[in-house]
N, C-alpha and C. Protein backbone atom coordinates (compact mmCIF):
# COMPACT_ATOMS: atom_id res chain seq x y z
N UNK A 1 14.73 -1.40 34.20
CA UNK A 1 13.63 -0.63 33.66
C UNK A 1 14.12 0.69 33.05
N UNK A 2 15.47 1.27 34.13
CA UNK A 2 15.42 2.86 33.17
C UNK A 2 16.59 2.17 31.77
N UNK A 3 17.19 1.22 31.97
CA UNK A 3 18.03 1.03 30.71
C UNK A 3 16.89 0.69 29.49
N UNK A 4 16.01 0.21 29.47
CA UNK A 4 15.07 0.15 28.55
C UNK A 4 14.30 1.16 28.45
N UNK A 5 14.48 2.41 29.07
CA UNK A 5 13.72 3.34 28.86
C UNK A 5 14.41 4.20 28.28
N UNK A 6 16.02 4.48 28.65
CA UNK A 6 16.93 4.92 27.89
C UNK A 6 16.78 4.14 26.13
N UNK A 7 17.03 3.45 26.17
CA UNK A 7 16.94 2.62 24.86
C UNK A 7 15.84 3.03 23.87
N UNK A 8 14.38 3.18 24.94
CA UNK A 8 13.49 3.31 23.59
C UNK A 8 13.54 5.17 23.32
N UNK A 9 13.79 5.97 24.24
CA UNK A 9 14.07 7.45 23.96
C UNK A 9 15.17 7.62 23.07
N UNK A 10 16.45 6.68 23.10
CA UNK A 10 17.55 6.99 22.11
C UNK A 10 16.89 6.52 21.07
N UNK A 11 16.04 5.37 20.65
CA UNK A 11 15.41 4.99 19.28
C UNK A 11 14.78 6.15 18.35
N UNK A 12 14.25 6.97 19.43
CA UNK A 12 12.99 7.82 19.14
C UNK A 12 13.68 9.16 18.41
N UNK A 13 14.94 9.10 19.26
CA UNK A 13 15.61 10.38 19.02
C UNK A 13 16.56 10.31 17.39
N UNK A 14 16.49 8.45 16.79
CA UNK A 14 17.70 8.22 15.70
C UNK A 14 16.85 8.39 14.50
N UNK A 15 15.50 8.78 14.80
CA UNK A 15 14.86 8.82 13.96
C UNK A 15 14.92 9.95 12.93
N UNK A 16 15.06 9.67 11.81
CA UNK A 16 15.27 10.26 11.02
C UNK A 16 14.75 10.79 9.49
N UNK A 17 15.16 11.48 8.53
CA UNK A 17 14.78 11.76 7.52
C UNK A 17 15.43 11.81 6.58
N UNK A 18 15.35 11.05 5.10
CA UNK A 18 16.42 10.62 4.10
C UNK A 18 15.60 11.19 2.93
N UNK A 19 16.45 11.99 2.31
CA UNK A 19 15.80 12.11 0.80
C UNK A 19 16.76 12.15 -0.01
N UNK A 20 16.47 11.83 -1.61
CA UNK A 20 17.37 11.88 -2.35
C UNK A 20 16.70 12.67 -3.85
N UNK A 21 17.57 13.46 -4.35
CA UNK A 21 16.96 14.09 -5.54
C UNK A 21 17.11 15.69 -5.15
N UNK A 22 16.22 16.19 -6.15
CA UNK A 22 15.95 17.55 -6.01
C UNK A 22 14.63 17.89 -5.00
N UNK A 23 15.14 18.46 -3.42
CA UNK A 23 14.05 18.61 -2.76
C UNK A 23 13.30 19.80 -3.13
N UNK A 24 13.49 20.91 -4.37
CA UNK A 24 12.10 21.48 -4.37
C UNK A 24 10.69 20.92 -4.81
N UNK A 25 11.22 19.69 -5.73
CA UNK A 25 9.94 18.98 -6.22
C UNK A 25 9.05 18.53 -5.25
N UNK A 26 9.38 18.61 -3.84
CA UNK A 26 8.87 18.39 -2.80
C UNK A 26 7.42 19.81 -2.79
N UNK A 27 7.91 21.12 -3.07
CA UNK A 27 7.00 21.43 -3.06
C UNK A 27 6.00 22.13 -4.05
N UNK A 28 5.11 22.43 -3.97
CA UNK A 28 3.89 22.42 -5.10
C UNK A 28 3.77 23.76 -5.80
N UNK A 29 4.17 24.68 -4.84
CA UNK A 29 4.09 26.04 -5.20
C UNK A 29 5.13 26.09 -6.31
N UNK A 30 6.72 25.66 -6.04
CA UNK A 30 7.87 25.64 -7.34
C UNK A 30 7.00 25.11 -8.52
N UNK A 31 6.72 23.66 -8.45
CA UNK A 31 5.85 23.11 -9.38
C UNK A 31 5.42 24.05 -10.30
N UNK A 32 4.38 24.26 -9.47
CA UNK A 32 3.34 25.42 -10.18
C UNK A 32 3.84 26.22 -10.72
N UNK A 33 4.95 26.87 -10.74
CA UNK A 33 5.43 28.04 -11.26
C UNK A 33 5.58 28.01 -12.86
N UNK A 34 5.67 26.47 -13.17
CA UNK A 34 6.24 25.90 -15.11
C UNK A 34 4.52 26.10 -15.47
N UNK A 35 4.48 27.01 -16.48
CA UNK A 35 3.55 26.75 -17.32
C UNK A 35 3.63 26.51 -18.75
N UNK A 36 2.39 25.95 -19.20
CA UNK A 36 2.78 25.61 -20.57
C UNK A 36 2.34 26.09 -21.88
N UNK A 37 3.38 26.42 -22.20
CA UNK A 37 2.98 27.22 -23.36
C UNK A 37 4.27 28.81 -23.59
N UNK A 38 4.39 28.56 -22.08
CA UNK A 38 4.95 30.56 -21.76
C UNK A 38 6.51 30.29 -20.84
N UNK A 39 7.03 29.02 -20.18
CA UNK A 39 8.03 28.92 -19.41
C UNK A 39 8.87 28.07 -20.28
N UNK A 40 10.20 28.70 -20.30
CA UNK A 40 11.09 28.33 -21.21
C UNK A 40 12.27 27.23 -20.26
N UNK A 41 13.07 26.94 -21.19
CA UNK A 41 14.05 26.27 -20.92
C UNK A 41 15.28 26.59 -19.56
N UNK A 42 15.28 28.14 -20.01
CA UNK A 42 16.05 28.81 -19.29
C UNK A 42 15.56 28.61 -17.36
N UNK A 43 14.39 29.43 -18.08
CA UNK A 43 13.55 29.47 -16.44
C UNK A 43 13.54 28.62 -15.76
N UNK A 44 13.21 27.37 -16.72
CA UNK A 44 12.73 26.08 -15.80
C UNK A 44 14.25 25.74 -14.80
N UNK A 45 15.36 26.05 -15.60
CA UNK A 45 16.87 25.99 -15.31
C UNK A 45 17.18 26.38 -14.34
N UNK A 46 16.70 27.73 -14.34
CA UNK A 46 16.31 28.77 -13.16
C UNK A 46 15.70 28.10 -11.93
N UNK A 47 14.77 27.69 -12.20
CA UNK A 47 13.75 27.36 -10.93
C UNK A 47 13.99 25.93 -10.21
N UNK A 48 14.62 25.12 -10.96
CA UNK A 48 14.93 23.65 -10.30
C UNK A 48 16.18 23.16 -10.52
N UNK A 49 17.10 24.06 -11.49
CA UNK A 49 18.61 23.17 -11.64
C UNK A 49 18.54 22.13 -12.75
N UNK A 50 19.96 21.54 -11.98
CA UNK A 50 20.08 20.70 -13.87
C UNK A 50 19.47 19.43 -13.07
N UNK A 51 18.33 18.93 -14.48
CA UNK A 51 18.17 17.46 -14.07
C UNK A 51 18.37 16.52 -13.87
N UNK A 52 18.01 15.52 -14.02
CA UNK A 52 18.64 14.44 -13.13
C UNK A 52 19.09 13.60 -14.62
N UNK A 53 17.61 13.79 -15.79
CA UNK A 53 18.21 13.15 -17.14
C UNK A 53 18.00 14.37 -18.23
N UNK A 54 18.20 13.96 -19.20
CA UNK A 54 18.21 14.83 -20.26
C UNK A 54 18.02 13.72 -21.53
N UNK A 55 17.36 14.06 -22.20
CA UNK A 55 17.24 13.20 -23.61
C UNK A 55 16.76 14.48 -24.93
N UNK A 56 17.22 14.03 -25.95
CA UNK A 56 16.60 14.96 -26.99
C UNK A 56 16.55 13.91 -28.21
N UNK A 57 15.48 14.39 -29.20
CA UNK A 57 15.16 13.64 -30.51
C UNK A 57 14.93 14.92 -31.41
N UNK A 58 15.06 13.72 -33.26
CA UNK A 58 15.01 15.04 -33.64
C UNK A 58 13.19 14.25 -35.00
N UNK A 59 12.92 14.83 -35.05
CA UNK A 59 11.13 14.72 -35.36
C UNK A 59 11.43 15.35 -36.63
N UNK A 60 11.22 15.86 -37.54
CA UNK A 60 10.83 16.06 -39.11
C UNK A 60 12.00 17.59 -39.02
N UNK A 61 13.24 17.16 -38.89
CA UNK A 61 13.72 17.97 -38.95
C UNK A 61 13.87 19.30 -37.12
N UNK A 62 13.41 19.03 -36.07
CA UNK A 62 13.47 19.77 -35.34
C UNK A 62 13.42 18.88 -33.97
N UNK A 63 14.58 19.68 -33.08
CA UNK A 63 14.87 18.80 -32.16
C UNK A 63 14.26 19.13 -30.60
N UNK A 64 13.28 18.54 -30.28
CA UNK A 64 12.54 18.01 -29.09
C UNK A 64 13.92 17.46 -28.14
N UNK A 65 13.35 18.52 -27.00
CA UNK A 65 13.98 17.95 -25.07
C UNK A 65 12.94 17.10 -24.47
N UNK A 66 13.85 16.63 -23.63
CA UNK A 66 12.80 15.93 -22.60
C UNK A 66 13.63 16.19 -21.47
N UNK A 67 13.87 16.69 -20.33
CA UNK A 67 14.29 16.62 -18.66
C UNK A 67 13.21 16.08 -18.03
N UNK A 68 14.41 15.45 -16.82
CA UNK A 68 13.24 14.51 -15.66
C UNK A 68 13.93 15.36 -14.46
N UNK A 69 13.26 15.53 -13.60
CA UNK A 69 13.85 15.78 -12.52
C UNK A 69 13.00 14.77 -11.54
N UNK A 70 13.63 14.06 -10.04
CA UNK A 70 13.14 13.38 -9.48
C UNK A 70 13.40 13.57 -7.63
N UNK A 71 12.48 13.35 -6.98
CA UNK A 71 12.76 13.70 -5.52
C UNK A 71 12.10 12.39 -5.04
N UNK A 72 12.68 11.83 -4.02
CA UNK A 72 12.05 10.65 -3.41
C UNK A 72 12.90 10.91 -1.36
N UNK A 73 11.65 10.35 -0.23
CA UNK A 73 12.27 11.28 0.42
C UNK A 73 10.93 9.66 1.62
N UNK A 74 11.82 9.45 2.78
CA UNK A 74 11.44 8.56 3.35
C UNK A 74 12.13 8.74 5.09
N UNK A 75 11.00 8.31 6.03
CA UNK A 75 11.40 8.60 7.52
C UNK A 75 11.71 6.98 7.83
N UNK A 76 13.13 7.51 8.31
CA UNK A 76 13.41 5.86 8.80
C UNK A 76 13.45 6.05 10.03
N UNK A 77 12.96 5.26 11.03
CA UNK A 77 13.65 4.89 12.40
C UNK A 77 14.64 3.45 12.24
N UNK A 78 15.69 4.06 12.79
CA UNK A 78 16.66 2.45 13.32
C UNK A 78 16.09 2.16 14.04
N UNK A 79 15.53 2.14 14.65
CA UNK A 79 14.81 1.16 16.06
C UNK A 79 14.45 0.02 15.15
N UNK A 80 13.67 0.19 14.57
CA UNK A 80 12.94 -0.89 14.16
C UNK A 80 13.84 -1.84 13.76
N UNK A 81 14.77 -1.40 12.71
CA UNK A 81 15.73 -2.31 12.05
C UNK A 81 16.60 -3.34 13.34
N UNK A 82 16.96 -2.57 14.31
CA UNK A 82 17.64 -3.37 15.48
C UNK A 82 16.89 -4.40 16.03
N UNK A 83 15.42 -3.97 15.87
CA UNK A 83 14.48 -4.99 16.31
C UNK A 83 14.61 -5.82 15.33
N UNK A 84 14.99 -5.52 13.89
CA UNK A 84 14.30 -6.91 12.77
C UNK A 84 13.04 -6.39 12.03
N UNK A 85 11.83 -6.14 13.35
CA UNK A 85 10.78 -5.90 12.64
C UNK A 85 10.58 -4.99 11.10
N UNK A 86 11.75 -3.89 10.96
CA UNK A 86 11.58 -3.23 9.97
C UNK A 86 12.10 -3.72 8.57
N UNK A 87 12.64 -4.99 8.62
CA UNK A 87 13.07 -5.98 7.56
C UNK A 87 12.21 -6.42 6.74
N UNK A 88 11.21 -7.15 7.47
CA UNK A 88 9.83 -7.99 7.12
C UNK A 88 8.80 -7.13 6.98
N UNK A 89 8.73 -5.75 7.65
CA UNK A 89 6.83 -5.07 7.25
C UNK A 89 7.26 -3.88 6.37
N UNK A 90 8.66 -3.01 6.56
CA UNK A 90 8.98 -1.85 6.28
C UNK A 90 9.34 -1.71 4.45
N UNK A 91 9.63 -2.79 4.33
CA UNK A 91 10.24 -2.95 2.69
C UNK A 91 11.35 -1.90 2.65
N UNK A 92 12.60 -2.57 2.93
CA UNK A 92 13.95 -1.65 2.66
C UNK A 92 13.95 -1.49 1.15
N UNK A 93 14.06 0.05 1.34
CA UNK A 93 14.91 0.85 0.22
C UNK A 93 13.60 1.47 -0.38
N UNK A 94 12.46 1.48 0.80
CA UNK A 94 11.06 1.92 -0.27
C UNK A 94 10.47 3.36 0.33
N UNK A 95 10.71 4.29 -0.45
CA UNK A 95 10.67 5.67 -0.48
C UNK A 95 9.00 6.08 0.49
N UNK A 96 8.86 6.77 1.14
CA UNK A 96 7.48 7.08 1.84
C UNK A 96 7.16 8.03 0.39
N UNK A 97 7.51 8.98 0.12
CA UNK A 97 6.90 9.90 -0.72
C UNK A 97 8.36 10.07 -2.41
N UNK A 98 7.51 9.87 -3.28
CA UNK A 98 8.31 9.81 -4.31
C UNK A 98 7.63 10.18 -5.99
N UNK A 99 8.88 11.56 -6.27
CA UNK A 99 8.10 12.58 -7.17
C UNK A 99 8.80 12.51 -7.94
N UNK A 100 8.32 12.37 -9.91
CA UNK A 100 9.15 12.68 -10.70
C UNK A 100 8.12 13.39 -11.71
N UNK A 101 8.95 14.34 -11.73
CA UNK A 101 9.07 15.80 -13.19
C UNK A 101 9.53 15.57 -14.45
N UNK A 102 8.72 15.33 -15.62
CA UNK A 102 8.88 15.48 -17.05
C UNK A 102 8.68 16.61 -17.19
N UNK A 103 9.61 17.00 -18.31
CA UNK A 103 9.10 18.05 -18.72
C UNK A 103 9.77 18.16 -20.34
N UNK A 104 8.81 18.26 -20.96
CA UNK A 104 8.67 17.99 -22.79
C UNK A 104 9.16 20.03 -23.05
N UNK A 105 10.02 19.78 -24.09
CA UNK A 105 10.64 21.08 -24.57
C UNK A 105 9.75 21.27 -26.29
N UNK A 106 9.28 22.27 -26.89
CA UNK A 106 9.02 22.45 -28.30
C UNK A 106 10.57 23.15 -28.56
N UNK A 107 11.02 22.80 -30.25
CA UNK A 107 11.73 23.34 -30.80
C UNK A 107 12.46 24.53 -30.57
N UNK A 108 10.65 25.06 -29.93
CA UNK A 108 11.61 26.62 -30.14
C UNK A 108 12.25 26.76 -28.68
N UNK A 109 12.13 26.11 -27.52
CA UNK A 109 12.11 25.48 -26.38
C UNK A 109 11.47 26.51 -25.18
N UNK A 110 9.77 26.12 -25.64
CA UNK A 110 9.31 26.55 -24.95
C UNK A 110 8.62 25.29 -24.29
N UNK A 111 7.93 25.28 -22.75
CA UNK A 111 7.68 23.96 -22.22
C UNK A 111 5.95 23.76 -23.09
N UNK A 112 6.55 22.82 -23.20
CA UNK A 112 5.27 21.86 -24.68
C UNK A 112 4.32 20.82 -23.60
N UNK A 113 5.04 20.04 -22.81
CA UNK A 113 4.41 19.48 -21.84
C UNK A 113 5.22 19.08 -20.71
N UNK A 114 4.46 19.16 -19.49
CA UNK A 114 4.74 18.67 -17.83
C UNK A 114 3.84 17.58 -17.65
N UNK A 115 4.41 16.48 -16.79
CA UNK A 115 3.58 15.19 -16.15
C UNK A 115 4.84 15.33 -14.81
N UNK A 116 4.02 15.65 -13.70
CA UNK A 116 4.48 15.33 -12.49
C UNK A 116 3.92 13.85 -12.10
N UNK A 117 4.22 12.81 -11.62
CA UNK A 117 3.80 11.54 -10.97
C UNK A 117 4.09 11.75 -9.56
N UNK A 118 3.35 11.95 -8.53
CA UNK A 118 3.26 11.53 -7.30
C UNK A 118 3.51 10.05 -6.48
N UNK A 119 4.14 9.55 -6.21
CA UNK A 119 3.28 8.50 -5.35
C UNK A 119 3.79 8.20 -3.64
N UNK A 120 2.64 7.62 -3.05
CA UNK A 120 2.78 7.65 -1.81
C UNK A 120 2.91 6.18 -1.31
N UNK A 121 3.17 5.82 -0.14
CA UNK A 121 3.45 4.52 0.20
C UNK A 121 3.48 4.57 1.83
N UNK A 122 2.81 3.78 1.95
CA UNK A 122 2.50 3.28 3.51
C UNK A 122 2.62 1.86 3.26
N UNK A 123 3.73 1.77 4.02
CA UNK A 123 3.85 0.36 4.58
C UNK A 123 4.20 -0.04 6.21
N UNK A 124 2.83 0.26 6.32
CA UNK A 124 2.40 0.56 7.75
C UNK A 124 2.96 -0.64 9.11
N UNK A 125 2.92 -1.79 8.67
CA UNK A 125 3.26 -2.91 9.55
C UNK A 125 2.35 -3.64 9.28
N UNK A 126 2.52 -5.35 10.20
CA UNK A 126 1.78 -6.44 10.22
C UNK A 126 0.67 -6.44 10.28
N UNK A 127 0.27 -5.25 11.31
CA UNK A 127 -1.63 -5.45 11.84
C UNK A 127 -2.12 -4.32 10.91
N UNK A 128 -1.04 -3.83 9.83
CA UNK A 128 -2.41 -2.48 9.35
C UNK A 128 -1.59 -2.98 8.02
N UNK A 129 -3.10 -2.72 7.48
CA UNK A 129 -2.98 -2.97 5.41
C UNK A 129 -1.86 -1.57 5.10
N UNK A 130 -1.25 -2.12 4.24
CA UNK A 130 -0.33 -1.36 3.10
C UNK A 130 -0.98 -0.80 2.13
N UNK A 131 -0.78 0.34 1.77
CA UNK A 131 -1.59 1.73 1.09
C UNK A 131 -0.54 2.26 -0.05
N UNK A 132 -0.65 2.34 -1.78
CA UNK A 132 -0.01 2.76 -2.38
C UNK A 132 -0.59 3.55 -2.85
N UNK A 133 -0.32 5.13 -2.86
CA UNK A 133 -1.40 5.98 -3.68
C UNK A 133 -0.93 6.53 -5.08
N UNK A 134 -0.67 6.83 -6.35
CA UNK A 134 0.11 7.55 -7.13
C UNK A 134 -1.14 8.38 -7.63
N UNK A 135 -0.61 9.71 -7.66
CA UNK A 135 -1.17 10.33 -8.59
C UNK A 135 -0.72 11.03 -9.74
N UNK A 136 -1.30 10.97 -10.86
CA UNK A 136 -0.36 11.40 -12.35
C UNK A 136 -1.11 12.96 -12.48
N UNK A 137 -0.40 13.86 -12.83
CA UNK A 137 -0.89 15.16 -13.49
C UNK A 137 -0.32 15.58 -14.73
N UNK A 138 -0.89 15.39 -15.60
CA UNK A 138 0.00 16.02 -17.25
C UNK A 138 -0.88 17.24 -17.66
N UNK A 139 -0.14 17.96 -18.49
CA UNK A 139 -0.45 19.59 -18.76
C UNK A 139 0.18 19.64 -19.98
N UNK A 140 -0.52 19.49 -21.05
CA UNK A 140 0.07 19.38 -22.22
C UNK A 140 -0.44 20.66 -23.19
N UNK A 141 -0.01 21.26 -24.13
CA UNK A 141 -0.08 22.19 -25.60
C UNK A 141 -0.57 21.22 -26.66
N UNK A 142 -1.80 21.43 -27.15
CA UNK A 142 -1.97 20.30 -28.25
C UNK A 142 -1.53 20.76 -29.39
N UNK A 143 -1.41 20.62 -30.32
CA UNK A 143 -0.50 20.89 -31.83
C UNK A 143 -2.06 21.32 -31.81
N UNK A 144 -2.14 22.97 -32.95
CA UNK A 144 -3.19 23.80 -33.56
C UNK A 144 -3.68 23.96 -32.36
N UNK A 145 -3.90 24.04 -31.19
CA UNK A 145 -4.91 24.53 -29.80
C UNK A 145 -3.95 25.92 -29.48
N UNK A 146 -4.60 26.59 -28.81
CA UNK A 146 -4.16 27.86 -28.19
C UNK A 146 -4.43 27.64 -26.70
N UNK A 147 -5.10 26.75 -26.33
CA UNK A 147 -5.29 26.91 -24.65
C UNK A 147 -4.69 25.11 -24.50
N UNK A 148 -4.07 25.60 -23.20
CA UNK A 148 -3.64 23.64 -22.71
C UNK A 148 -4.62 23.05 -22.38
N UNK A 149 -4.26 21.92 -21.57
CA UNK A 149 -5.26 21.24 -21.31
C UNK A 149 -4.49 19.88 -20.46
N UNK A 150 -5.44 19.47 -19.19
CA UNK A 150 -4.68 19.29 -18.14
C UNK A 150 -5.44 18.22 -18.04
N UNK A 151 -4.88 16.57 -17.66
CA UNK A 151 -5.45 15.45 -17.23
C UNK A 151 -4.94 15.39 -16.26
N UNK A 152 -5.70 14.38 -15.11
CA UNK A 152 -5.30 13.93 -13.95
C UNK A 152 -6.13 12.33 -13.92
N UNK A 153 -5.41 11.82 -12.85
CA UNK A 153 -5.60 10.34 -12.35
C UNK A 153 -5.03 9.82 -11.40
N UNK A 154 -5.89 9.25 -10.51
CA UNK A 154 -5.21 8.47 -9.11
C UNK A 154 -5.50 7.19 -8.94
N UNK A 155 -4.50 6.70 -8.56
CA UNK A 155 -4.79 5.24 -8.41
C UNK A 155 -4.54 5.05 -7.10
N UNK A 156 -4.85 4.42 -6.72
CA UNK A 156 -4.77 3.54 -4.59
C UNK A 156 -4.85 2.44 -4.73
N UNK A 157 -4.20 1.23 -4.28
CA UNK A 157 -4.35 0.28 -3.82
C UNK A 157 -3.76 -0.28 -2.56
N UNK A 158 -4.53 -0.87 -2.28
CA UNK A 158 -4.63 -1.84 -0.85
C UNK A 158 -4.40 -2.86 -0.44
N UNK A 159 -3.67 -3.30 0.07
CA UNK A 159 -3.57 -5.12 -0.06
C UNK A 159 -4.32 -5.23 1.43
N UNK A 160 -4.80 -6.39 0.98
CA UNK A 160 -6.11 -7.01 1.87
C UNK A 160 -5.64 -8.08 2.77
């Protein structure tokens, strides 16, 4: 009895936390800090580091950025895996919380547009439904507008 009690306290204790990416995208306040219209290239450089991609095009003569930055970040216990059970309900290699940062440059490289994507993931086990939540936020400069303008959308699904 205490060797199985040892066993499930060492499980409890291997438990752990894995992330990969840039962990400030983790939080909301950094986020917030890019606005659009007024936060430049530099700053953004400043505030989160070099990204993860980089792409540029060039449009009627003038050359458009794009950076991604991405954070994805998941609690594993080994227990489970020793059991097996975390093979079949856990879905290896599937992130609990997972964030990626666009961010659109204008010419003159000021930030033109941000789309953060959220998404969440519960993959709870056998007896409880699996929960995917994403949520999209874009914050875009419209060509001739002076004020931005900000969409949002969430999606959830459930398997039954």
């Amino acid at each position: 009895m205490k060797s199985r009690l040892g066993l499930c306290l060492c499980g409890l204790l291997l438990t752990g936390c894995i992330s990969i990416g840039n962990p400030l995208l983790a939080e909301e306040s950094v986020v917030a800090q890019i606005k659009v219209g007024q936060t430049t290239k530099g700053q953004v450089a400043s505030l989160l580091g070099e990204p993860a991609q980089m792409r540029s095009s060039v449009s009627m003569g003038h050359i458009h950025e794009w950076w991604r930055y991405s954070y994805s970040s998941s609690l594993v216990n080994p227990l489970e895996y020793v059991l097996l059970s975390g093979l079949f309900v856990n879905g290896i290699g599937t992130p609990d919380t997972q964030r990626v940062l666009d961010v659109f440059y204008s010419p003159e490289g000021t930030v033109e547009t941000i789309s953060l994507v959220t998404t969440s993931y519960d993959l709870s086990g056998p007896y409880w439904p699996s929960k995917v939540i994403s949520t999209t936020r874009t914050d875009m400069l419209p060509s001739g507008f002076g004020n931005p303008v900000r969409f949002e959308d969430k999606v959830g699904d459930r398997d039954q």
